[in-house]
N, C-alpha and C. Protein backbone atom coordinates (compact mmCIF):
# COMPACT_ATOMS: atom_id res chain seq x y z
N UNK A 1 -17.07 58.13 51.33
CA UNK A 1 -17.05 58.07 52.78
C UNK A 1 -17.30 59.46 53.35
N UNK A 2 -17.98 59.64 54.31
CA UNK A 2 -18.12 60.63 55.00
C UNK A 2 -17.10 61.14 56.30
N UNK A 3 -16.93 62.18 56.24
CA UNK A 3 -15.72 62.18 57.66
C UNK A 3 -16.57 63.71 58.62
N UNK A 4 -17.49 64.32 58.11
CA UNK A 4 -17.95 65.21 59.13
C UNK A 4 -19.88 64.57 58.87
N UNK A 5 -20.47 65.07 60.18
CA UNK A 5 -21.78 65.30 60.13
C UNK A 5 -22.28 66.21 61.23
N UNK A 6 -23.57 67.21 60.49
CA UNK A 6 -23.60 68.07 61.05
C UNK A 6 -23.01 69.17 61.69
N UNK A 7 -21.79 69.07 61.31
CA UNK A 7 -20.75 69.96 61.24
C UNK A 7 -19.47 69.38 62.42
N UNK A 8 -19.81 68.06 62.87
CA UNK A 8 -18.90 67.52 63.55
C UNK A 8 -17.98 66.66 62.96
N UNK A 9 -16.99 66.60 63.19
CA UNK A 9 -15.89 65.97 62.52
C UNK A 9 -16.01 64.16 62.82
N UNK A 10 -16.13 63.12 62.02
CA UNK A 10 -15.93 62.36 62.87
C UNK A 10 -14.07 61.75 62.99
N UNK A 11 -14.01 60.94 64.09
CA UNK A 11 -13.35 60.86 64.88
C UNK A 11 -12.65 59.73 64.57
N UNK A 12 -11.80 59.30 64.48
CA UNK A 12 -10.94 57.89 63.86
C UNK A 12 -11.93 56.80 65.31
N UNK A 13 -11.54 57.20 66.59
CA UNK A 13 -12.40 56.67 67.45
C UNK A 13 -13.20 57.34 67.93
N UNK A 14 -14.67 57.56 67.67
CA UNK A 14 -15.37 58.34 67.93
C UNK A 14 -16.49 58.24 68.86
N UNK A 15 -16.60 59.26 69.91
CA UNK A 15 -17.43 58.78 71.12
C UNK A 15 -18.58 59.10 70.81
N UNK A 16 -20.21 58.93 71.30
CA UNK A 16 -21.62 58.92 70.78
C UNK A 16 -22.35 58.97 72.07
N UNK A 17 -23.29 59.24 72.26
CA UNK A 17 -24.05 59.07 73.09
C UNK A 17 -25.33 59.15 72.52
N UNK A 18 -26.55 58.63 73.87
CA UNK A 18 -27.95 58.96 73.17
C UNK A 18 -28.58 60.07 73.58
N UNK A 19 -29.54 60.28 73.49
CA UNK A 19 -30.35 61.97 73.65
C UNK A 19 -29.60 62.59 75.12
N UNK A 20 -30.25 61.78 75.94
CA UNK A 20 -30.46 61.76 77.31
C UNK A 20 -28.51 61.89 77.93
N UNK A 21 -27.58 61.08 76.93
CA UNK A 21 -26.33 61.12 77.54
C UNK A 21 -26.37 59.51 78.77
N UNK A 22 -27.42 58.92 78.86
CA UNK A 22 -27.39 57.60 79.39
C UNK A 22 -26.61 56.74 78.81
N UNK A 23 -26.38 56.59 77.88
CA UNK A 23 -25.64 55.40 76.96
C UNK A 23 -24.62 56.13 76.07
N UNK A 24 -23.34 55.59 76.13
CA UNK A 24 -22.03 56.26 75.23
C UNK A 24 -21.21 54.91 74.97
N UNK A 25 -20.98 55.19 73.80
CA UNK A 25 -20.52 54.40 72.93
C UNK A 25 -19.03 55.02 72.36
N UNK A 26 -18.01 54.47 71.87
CA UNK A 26 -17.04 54.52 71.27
C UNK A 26 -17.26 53.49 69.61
N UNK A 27 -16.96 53.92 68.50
CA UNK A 27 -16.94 53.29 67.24
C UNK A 27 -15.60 53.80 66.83
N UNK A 28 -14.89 52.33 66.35
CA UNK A 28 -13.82 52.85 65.65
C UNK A 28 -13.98 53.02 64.10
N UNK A 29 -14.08 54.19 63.91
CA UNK A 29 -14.11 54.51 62.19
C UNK A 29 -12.75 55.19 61.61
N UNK A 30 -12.00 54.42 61.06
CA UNK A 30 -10.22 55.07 60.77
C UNK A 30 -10.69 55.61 59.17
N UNK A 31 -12.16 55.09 58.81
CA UNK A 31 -12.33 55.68 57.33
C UNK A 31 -13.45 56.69 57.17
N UNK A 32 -13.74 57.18 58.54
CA UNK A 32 -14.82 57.80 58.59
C UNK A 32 -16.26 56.96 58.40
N UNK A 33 -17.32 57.57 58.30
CA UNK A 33 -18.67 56.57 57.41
C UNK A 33 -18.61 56.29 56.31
N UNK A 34 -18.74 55.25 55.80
CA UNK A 34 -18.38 54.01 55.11
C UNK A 34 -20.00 54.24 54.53
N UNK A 35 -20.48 54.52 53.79
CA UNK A 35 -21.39 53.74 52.88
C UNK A 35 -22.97 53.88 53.98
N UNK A 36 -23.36 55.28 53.84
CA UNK A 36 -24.41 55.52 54.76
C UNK A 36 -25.60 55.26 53.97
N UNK A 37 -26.56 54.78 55.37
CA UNK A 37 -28.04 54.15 53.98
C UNK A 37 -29.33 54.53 54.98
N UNK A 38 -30.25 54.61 54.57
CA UNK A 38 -31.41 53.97 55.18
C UNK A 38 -31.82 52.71 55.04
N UNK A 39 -32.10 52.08 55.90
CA UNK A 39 -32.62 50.62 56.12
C UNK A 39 -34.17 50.65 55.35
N UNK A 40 -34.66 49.52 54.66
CA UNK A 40 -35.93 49.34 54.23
C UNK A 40 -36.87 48.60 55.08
N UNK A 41 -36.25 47.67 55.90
CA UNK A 41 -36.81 46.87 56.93
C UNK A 41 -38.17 47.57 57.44
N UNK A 42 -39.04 46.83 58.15
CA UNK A 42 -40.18 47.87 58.78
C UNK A 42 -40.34 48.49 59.73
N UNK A 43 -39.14 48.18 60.98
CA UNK A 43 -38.79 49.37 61.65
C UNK A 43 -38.06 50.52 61.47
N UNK A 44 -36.98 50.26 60.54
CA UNK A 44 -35.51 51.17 60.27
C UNK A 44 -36.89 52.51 59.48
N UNK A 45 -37.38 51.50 58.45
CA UNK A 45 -38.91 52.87 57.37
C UNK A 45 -39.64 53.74 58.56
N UNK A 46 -39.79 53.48 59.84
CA UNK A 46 -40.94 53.90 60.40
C UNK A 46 -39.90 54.75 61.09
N UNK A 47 -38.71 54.35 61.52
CA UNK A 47 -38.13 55.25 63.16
C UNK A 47 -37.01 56.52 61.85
N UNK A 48 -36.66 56.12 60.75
CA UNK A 48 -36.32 56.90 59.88
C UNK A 48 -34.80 57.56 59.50
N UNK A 49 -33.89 56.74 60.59
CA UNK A 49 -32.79 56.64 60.72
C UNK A 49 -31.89 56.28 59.82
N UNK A 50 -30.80 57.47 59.76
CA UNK A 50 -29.75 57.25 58.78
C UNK A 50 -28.99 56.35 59.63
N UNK A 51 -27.95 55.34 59.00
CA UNK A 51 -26.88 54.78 59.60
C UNK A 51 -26.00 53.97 58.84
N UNK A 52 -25.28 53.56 59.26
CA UNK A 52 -23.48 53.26 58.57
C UNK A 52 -23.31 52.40 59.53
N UNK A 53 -22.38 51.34 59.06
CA UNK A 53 -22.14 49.84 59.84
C UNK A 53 -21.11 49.71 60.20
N UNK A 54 -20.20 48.74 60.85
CA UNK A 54 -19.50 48.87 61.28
C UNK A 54 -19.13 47.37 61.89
N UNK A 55 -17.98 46.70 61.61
CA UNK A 55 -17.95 45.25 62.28
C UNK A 55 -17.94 45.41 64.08
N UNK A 56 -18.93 43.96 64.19
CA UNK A 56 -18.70 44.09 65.72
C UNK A 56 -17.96 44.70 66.99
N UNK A 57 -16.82 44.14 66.16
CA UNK A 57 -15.58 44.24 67.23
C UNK A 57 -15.35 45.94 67.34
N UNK A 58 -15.73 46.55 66.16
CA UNK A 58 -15.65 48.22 66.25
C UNK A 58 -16.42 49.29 66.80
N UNK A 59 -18.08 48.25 67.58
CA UNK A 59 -18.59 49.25 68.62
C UNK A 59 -18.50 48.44 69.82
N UNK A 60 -18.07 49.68 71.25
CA UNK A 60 -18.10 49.49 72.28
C UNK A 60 -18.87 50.46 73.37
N UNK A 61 -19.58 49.74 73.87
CA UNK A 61 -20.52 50.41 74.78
C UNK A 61 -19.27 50.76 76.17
N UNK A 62 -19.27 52.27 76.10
CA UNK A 62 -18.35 52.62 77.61
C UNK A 62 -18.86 52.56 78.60
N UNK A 63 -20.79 53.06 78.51
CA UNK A 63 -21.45 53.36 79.73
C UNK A 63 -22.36 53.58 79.58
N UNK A 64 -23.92 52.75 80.43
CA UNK A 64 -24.81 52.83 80.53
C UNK A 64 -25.55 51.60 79.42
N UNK A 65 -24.62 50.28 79.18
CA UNK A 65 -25.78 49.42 78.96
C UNK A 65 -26.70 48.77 79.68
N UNK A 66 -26.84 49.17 80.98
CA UNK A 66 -27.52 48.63 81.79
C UNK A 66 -29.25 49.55 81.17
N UNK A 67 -29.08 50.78 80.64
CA UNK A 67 -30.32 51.42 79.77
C UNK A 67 -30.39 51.10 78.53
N UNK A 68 -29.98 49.73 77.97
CA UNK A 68 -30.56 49.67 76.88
C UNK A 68 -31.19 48.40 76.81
N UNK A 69 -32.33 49.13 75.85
CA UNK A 69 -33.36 47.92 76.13
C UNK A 69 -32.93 46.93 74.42
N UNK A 70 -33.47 45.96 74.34
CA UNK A 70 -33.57 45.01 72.89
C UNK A 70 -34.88 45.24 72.59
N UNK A 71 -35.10 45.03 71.70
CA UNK A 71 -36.40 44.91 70.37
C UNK A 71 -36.28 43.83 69.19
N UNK A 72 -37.15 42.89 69.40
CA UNK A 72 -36.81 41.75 68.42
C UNK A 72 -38.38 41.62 68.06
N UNK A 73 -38.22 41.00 66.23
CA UNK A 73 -39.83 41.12 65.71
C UNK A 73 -40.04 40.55 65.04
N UNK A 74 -40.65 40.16 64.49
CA UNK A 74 -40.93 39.06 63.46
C UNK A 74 -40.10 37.97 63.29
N UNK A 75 -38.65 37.81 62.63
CA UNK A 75 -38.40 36.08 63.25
C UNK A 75 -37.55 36.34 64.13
N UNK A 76 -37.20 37.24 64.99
CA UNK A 76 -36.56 37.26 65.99
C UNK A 76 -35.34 37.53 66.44
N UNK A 77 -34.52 37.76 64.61
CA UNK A 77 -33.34 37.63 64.68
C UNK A 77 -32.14 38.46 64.60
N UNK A 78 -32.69 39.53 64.78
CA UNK A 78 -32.28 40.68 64.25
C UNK A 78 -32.48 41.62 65.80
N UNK A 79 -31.71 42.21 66.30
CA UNK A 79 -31.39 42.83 67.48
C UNK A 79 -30.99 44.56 67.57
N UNK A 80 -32.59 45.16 67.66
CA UNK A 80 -32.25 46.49 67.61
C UNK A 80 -32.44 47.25 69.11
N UNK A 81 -31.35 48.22 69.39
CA UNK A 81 -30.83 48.41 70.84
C UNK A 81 -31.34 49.77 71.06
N UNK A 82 -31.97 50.28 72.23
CA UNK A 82 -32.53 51.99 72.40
C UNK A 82 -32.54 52.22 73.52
N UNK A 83 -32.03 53.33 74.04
CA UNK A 83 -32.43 54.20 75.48
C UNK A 83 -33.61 53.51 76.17
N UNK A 84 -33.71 52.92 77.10
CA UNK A 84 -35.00 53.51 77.90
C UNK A 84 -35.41 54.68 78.39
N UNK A 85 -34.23 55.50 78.54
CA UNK A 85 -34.75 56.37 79.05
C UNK A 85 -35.43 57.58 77.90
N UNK A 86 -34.63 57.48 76.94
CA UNK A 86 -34.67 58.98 76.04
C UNK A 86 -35.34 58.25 75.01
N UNK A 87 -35.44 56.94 74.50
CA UNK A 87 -35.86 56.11 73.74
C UNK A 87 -35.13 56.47 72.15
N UNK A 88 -34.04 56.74 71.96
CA UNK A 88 -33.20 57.21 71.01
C UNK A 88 -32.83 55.35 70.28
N UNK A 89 -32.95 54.97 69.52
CA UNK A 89 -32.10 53.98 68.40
C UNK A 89 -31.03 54.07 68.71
N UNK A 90 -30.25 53.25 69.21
CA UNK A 90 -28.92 53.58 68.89
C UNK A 90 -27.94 52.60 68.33
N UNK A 91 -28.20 51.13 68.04
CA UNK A 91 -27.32 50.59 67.23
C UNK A 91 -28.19 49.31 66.65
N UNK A 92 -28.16 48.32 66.10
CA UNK A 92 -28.83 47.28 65.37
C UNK A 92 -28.25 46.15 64.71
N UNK A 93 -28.37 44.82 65.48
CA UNK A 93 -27.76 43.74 64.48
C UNK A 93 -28.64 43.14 63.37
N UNK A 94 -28.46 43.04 62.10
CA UNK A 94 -29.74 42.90 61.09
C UNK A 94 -29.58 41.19 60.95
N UNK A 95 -30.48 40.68 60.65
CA UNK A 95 -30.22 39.15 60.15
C UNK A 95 -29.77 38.68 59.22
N UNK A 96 -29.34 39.57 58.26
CA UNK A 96 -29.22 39.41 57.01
C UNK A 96 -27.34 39.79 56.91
N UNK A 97 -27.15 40.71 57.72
CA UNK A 97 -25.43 40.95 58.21
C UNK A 97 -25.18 40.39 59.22
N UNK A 98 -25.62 39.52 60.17
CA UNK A 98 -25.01 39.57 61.52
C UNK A 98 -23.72 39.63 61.92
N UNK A 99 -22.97 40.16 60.92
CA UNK A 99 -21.33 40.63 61.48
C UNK A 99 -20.94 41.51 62.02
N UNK A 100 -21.94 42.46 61.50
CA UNK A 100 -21.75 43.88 61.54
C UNK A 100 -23.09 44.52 62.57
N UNK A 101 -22.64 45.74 62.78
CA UNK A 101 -23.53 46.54 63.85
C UNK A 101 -23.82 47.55 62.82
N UNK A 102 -24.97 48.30 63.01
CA UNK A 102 -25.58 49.35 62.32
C UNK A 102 -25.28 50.12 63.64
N UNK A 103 -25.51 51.08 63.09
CA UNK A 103 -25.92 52.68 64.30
C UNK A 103 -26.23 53.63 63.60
N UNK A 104 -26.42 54.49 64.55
CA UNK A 104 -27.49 55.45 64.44
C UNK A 104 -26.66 56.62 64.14
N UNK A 105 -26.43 57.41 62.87
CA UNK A 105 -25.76 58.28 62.70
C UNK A 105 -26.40 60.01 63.22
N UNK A 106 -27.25 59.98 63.65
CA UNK A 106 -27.76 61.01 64.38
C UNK A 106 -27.29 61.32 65.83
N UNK A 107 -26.56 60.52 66.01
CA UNK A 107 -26.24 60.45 67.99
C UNK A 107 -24.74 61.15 67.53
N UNK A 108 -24.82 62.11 66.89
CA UNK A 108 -23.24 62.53 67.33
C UNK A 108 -23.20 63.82 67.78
């Protein structure tokens, strides 16, 4: 498990935002990152994003989902979330987990 990145500590509840500071998020991680990966999928390969998951109930958008846009592709089922404004990734339901939320371990 990971408990710092980039020299930031993470946070048992830890707040996030995207580039821009439009969208902030709270994730509760009491174990830190859990099992960080890159996605193989054909967006996760192209946009290049590290990230670590997290059950539903453990991300909460505080402010500014009214700027995030959806992205759905091929069968549709799978729900990846980004800035409009700053166009930053910032979290992802996969079809293959739909329990869990991905995010974007770069937004800290």
């Amino acid at each position: 498990m990971v408990k710092q990145v980039g020299g930031v500590k993470v946070q048992p509840n830890h707040r996030a935002t995207c580039h821009c500071g439009m969208v902030e998020f709270e994730l509760n991680l009491p174990e830190g990152l859990v099992g960080p990966k890159r996605c193989n999928c054909s967006i996760c390969r192209r946009k290049g994003a590290v990230m670590a998951y997290v059950p539903l109930s453990c991300l909460r958008i505080l402010r500014g989902a009214e700027h995030l846009k959806l992205y759905q592709f091929n069968s549709g089922v799978a729900k990846h979330y980004f800035c409009v404004n700053c166009g930053i990734y910032t979290h992802h339901q996969t079809r293959s987990h739909p329990t869990v939320y991905g995010f974007n371990e770069g937004w800290w």
